[in-house]
N, C-alpha and C. Protein backbone atom coordinates (compact mmCIF):
# COMPACT_ATOMS: atom_id res chain seq x y z
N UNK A 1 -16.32 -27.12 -24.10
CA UNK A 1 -15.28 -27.90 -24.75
C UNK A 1 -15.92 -29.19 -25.27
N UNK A 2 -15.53 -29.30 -26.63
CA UNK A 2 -16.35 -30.58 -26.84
C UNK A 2 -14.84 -31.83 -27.20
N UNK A 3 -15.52 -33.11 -27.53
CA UNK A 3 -14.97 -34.14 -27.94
C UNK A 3 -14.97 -34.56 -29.27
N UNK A 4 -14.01 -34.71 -29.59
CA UNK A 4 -13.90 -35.13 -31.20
C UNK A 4 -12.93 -36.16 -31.64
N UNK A 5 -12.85 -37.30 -32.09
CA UNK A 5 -12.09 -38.20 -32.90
C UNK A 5 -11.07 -37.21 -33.94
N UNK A 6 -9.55 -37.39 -34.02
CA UNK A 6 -9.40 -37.20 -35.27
C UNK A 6 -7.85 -38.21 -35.24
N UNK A 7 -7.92 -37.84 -36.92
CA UNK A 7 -6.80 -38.61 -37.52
C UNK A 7 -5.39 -38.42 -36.77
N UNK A 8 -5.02 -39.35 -35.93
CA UNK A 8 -3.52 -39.07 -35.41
C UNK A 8 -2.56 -38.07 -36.25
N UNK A 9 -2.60 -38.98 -37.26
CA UNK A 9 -1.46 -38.36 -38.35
C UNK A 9 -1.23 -36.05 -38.15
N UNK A 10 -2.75 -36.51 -38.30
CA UNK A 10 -3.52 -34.80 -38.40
C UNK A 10 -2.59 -34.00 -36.87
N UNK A 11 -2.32 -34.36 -36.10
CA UNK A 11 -1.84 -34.19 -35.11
C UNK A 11 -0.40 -34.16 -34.60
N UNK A 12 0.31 -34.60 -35.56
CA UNK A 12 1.87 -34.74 -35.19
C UNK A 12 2.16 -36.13 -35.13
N UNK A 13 1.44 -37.29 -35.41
CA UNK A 13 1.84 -39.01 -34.57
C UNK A 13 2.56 -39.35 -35.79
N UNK A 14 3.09 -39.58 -36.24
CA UNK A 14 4.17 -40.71 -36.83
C UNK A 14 3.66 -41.90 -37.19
N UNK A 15 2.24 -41.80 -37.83
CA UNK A 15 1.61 -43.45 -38.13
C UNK A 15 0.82 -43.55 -39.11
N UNK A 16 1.55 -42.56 -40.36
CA UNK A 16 1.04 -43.03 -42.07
C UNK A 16 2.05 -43.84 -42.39
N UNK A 17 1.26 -44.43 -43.67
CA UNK A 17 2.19 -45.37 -44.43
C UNK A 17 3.63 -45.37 -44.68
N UNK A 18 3.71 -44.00 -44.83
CA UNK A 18 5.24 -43.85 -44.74
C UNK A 18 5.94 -43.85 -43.85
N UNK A 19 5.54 -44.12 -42.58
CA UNK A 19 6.19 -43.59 -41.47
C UNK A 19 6.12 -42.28 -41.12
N UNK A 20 5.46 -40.76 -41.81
CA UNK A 20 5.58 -39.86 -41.74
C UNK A 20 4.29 -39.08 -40.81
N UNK A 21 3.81 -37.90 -40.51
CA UNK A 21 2.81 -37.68 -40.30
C UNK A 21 2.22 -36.30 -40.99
N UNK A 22 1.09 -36.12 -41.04
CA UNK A 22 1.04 -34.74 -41.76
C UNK A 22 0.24 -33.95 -40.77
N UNK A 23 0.95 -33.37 -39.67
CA UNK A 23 0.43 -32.01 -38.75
C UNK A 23 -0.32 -31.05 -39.28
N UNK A 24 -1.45 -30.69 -39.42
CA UNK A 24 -2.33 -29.64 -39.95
C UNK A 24 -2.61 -28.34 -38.90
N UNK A 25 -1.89 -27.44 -38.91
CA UNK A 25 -2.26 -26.14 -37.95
C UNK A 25 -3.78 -25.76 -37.67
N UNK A 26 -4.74 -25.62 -38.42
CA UNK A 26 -6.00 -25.68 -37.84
C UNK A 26 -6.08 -26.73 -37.12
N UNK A 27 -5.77 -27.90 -37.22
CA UNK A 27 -6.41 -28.87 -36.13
C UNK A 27 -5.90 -28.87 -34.83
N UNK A 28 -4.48 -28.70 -35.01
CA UNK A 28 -4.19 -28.77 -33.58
C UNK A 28 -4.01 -27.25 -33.11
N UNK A 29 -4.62 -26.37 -34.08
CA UNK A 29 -5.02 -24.90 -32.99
C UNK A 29 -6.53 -25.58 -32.05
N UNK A 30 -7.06 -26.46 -32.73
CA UNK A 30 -8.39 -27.23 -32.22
C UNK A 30 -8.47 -27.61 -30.75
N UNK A 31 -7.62 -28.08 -30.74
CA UNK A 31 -6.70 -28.33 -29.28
C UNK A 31 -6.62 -27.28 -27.77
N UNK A 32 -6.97 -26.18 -28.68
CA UNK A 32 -7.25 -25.07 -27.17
C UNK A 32 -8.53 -24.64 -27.28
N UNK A 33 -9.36 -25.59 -27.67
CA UNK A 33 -10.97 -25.25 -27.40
C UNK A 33 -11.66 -26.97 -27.60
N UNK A 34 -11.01 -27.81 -27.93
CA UNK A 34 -11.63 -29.24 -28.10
C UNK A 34 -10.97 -29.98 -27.68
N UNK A 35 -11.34 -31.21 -27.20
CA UNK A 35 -10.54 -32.33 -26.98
C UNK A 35 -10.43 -33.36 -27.76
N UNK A 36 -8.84 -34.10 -28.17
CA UNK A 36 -9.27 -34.26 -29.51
C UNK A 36 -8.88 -35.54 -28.98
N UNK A 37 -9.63 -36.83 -29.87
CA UNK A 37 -8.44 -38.27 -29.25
C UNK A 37 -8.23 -38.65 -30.09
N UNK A 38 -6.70 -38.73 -30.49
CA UNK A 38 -6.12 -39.33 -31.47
C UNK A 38 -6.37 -40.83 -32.09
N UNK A 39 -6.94 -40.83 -32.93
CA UNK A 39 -6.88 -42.82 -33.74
C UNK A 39 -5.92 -42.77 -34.90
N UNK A 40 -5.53 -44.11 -35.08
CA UNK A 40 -5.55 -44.19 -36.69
C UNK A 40 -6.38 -45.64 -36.79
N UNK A 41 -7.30 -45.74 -37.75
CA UNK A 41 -7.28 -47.55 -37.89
C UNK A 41 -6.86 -48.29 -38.29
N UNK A 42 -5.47 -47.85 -39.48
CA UNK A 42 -5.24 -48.66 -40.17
C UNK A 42 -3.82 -49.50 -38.87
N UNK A 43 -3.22 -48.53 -37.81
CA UNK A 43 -2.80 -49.14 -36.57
C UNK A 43 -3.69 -49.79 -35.85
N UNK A 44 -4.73 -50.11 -35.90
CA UNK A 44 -5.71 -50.21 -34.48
C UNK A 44 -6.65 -51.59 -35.75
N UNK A 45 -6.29 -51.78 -36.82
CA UNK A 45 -6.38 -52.88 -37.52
C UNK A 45 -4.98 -54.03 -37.50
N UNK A 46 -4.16 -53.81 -37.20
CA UNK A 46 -3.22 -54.32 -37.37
C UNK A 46 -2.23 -54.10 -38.16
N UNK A 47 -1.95 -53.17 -38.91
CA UNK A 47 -1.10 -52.58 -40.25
C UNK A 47 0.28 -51.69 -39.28
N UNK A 48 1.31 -52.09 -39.86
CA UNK A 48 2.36 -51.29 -39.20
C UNK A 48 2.69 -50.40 -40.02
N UNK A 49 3.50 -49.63 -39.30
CA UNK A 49 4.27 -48.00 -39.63
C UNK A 49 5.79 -48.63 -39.75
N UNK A 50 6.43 -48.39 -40.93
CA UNK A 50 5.52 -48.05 -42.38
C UNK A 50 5.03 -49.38 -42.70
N UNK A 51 4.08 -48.85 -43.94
CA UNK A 51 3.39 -49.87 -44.39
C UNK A 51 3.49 -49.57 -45.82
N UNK A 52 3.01 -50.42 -47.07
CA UNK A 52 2.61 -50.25 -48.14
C UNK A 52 1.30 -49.26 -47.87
N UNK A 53 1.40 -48.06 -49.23
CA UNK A 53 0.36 -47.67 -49.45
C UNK A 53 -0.90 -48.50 -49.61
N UNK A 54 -2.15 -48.13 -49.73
CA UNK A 54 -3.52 -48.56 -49.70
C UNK A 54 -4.51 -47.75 -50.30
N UNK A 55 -4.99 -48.11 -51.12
CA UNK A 55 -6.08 -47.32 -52.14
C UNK A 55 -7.77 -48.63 -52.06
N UNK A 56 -8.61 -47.49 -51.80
CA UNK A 56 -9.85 -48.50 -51.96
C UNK A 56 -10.02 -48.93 -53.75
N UNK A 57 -10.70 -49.99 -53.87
CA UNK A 57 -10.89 -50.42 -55.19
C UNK A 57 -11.89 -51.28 -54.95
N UNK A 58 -13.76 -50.29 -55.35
CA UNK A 58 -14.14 -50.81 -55.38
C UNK A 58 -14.68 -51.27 -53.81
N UNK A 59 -14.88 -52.33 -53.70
CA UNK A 59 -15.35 -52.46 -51.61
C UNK A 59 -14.39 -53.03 -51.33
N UNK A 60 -13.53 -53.16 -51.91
CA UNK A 60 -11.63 -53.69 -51.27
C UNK A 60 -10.98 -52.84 -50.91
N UNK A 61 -9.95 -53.07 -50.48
CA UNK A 61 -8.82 -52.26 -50.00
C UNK A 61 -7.38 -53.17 -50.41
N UNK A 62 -6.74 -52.85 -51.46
CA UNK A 62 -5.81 -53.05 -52.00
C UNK A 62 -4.78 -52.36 -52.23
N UNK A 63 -3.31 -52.77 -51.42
CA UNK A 63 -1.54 -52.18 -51.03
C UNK A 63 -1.34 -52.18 -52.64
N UNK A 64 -0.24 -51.26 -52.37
CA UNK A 64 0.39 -51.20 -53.83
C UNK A 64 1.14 -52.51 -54.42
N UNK A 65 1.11 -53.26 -53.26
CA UNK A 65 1.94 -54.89 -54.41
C UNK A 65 0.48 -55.91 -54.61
N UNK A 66 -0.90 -55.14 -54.18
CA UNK A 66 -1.90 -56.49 -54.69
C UNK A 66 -2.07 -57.01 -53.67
N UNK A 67 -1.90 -56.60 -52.22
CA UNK A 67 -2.29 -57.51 -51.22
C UNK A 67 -3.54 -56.75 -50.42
N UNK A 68 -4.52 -57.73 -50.30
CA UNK A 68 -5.92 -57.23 -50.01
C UNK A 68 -6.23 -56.91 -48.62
N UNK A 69 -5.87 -56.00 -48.17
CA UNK A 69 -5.96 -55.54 -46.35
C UNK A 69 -7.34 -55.34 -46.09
N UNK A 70 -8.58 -55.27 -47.15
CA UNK A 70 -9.74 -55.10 -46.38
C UNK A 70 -9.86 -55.48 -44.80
N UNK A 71 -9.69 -56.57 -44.43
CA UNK A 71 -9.82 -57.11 -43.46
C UNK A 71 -9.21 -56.10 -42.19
N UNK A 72 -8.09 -55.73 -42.72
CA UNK A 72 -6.97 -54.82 -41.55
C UNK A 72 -7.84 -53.89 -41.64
N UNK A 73 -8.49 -52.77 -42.34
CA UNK A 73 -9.26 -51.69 -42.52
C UNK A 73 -10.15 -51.80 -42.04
N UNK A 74 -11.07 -53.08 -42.28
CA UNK A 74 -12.33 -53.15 -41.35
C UNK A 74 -12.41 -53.47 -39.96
N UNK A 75 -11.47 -53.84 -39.78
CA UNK A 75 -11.49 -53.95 -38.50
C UNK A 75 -10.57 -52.84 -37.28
N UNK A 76 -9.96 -52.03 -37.99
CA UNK A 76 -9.50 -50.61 -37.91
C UNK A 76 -10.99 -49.76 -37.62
N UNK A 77 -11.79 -49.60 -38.23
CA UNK A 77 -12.63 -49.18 -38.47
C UNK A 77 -13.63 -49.54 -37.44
N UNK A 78 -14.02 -50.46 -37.11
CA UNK A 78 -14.84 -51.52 -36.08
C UNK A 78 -14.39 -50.51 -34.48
N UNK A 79 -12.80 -50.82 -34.24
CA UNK A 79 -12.02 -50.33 -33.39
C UNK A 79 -12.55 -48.82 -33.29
N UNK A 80 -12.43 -47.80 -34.08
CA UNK A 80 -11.93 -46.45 -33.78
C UNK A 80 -13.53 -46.44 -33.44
N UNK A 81 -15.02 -46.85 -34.23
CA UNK A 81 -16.53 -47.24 -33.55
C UNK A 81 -16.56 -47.39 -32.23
N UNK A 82 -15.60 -48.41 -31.50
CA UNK A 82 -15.88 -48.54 -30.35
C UNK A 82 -15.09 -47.63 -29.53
N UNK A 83 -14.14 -46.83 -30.04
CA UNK A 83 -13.54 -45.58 -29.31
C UNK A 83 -14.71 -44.35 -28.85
N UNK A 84 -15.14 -44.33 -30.11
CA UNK A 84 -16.20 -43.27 -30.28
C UNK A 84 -17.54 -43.45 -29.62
N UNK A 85 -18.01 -44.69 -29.14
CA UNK A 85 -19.04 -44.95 -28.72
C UNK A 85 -18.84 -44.74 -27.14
N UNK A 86 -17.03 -45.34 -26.95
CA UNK A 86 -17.00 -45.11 -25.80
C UNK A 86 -16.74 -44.05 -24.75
N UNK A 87 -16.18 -42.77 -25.59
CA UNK A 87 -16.96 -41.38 -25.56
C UNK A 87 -17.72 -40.86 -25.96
N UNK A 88 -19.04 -41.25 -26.44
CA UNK A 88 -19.98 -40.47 -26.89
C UNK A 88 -19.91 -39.61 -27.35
N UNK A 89 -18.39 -39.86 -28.43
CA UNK A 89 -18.03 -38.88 -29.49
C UNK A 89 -19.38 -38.25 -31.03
N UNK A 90 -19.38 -37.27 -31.19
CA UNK A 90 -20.36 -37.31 -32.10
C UNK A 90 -19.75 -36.21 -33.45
N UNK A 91 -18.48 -36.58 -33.68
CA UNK A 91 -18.02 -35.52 -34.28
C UNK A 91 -16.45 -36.50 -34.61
N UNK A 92 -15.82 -36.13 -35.72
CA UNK A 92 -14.49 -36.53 -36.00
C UNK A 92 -13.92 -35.78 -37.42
N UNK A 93 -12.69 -35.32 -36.69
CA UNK A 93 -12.11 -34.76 -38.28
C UNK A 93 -10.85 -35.85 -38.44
N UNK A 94 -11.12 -36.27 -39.77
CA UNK A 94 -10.30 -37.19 -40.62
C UNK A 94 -9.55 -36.56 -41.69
N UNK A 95 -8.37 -37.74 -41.87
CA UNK A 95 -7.65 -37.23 -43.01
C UNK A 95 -7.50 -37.46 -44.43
N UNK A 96 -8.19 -36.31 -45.31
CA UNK A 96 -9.08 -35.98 -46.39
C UNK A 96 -8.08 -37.95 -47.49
N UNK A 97 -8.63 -37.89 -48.30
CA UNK A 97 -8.27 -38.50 -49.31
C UNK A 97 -7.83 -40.30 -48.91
N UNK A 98 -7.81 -40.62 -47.87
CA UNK A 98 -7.13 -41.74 -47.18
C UNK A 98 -8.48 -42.90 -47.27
N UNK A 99 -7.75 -44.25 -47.90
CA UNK A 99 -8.68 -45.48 -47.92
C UNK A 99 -9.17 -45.43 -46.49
N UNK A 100 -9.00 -45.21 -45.61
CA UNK A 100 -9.86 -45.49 -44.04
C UNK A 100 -10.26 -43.81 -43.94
N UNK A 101 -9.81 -43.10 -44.06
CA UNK A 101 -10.20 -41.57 -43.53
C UNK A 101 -11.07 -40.64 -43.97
N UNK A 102 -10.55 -40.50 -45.81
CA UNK A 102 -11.14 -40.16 -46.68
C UNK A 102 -12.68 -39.45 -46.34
N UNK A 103 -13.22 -38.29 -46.48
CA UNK A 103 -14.28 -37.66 -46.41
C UNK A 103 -14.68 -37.31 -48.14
N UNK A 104 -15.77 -38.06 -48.64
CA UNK A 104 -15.87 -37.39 -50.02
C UNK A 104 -15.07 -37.74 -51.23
N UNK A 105 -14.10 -37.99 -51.00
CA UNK A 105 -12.89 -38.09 -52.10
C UNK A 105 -11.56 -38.77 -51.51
N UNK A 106 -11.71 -39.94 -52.15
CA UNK A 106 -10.56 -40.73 -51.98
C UNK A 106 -9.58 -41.42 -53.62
N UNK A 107 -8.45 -41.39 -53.11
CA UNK A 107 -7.76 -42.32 -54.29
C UNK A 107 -8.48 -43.79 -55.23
N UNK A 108 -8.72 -43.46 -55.68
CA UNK A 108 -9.64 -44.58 -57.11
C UNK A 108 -9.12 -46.45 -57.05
N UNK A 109 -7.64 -46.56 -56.41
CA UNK A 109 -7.67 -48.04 -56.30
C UNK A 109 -5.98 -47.82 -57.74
N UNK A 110 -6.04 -47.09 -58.04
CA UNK A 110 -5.06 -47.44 -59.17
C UNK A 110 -3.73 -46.87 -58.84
N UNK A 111 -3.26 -45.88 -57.86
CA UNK A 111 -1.94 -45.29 -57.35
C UNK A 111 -1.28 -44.77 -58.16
N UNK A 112 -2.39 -43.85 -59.02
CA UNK A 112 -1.68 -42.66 -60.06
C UNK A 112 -2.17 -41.55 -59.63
N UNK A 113 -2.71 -41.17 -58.28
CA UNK A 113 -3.25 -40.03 -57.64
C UNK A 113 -4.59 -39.55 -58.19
N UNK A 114 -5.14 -40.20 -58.98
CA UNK A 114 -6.44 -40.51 -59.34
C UNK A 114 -7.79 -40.04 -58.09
N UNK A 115 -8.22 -38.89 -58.13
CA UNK A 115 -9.58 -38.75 -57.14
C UNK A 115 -10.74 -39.57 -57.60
N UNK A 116 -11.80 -39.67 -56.87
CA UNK A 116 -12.94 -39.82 -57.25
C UNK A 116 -13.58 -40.11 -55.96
N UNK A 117 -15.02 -39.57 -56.18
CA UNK A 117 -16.03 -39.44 -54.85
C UNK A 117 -16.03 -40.80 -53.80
N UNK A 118 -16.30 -40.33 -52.84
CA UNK A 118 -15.96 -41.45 -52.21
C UNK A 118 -16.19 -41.08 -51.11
N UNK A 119 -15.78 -42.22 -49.56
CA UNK A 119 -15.79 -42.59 -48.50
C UNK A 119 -14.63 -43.60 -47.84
N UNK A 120 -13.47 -43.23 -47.32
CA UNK A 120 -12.59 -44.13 -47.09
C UNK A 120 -13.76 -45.64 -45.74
N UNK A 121 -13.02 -46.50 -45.30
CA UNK A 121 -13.86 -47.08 -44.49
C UNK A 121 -13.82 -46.65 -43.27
N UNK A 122 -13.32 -46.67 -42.40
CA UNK A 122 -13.52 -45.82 -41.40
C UNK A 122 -14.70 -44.51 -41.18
N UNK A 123 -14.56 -43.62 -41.87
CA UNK A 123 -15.59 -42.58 -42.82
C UNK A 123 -17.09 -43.06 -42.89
N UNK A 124 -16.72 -44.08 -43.68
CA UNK A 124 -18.72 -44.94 -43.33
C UNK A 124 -19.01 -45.59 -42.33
N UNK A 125 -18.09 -46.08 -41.50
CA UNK A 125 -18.51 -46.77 -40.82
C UNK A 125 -19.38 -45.65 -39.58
N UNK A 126 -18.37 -44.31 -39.10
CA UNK A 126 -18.84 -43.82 -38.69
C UNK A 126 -19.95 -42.84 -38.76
N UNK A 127 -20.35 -42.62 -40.06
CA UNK A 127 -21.41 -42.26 -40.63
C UNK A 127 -22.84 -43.15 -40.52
N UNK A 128 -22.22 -43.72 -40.71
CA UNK A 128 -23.34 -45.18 -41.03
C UNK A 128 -24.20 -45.11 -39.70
N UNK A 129 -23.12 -44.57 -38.72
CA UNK A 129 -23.51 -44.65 -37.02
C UNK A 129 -23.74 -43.38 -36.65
N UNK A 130 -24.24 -42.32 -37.38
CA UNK A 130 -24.47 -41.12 -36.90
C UNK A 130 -23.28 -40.25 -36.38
N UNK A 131 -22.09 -40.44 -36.98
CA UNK A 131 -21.43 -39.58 -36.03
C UNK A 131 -20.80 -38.74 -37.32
N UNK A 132 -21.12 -37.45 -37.12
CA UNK A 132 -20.56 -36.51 -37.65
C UNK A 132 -19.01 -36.32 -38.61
N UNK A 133 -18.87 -36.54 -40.06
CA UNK A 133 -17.36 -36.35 -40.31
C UNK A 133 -16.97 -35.45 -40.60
N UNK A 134 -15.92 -34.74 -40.79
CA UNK A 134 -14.86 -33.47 -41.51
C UNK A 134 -13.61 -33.86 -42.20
N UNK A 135 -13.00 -33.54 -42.79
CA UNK A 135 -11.78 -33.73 -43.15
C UNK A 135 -11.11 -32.22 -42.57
N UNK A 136 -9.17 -32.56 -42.55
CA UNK A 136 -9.24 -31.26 -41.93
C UNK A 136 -9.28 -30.14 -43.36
N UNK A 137 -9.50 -30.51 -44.80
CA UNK A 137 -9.78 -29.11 -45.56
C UNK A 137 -10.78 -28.37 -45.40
N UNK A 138 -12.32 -29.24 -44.34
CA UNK A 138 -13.62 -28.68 -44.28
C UNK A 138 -13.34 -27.78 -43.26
N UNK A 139 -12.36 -27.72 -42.11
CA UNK A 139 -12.25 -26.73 -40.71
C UNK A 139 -12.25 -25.11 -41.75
N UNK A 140 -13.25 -24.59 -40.92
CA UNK A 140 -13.19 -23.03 -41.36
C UNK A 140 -11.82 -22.75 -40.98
């Protein structure tokens, strides 16, 4: 049985922007062979449920009315590092497209559903630190 970080949301929690969550059936079939520990950072930065959306732009992180949360994100991010360090997590599936989660491809900064390559922050940070990412579209 191993250990893995993933996106609350990914799991059933009630702590995206909208207040909503998006449960993904591969992941939490994950659940009867892994142990998974739920984060989000943009909670564990200080950002409440609900919140304004958030799109990276650039090395910012900018809500849909123009208000600059980098700060809430990075330090979201900082947080879910020291989760992971403090299980000697080496593995995390995140949720695909998200300014903190994002694997590869995130929203562009403009909130017209706009892709482009990328790394939400959270995503690099834990990269940056060797630890393994997925989104849940990468789960076989």
């Amino acid at each position: 049985m191993s250990l893995k970080l993933c996106s609350a949301c990914l799991l059933g929690v009630c702590c995206r922007y909208d207040g909503k969550s998006k449960p993904h059936q591969k992941v939490i079939a994950l659940l009867k062979k892994d142990v998974l520990i739920p984060v989000c950072p943009e909670q564990l930065g200080g950002l409440s449920v609900p919140r304004e959306p958030a799109e990276k732009k650039g090395a910012r992180v900018i809500d849909r009315q123009g208000k600059d949360v980098t700060q809430s994100f990075t330090k979201g991010a900082q947080e879910v590092l020291r989760i992971a360090r403090l299980f000697d997590v080496q593995q995390a599936i995140l949720k695909q497209r998200s300014a903190s989660c994002g694997h590869g491809q995130i929203y562009d900064g403009s909130f017209t559903g706009t892709l482009i390559p990328g790394d939400g922050v959270t995503t690099s940070y834990l990269k940056e630190n060797g630890i393994e990412v997925f989104s849940e579209e990468e789960l076989p």
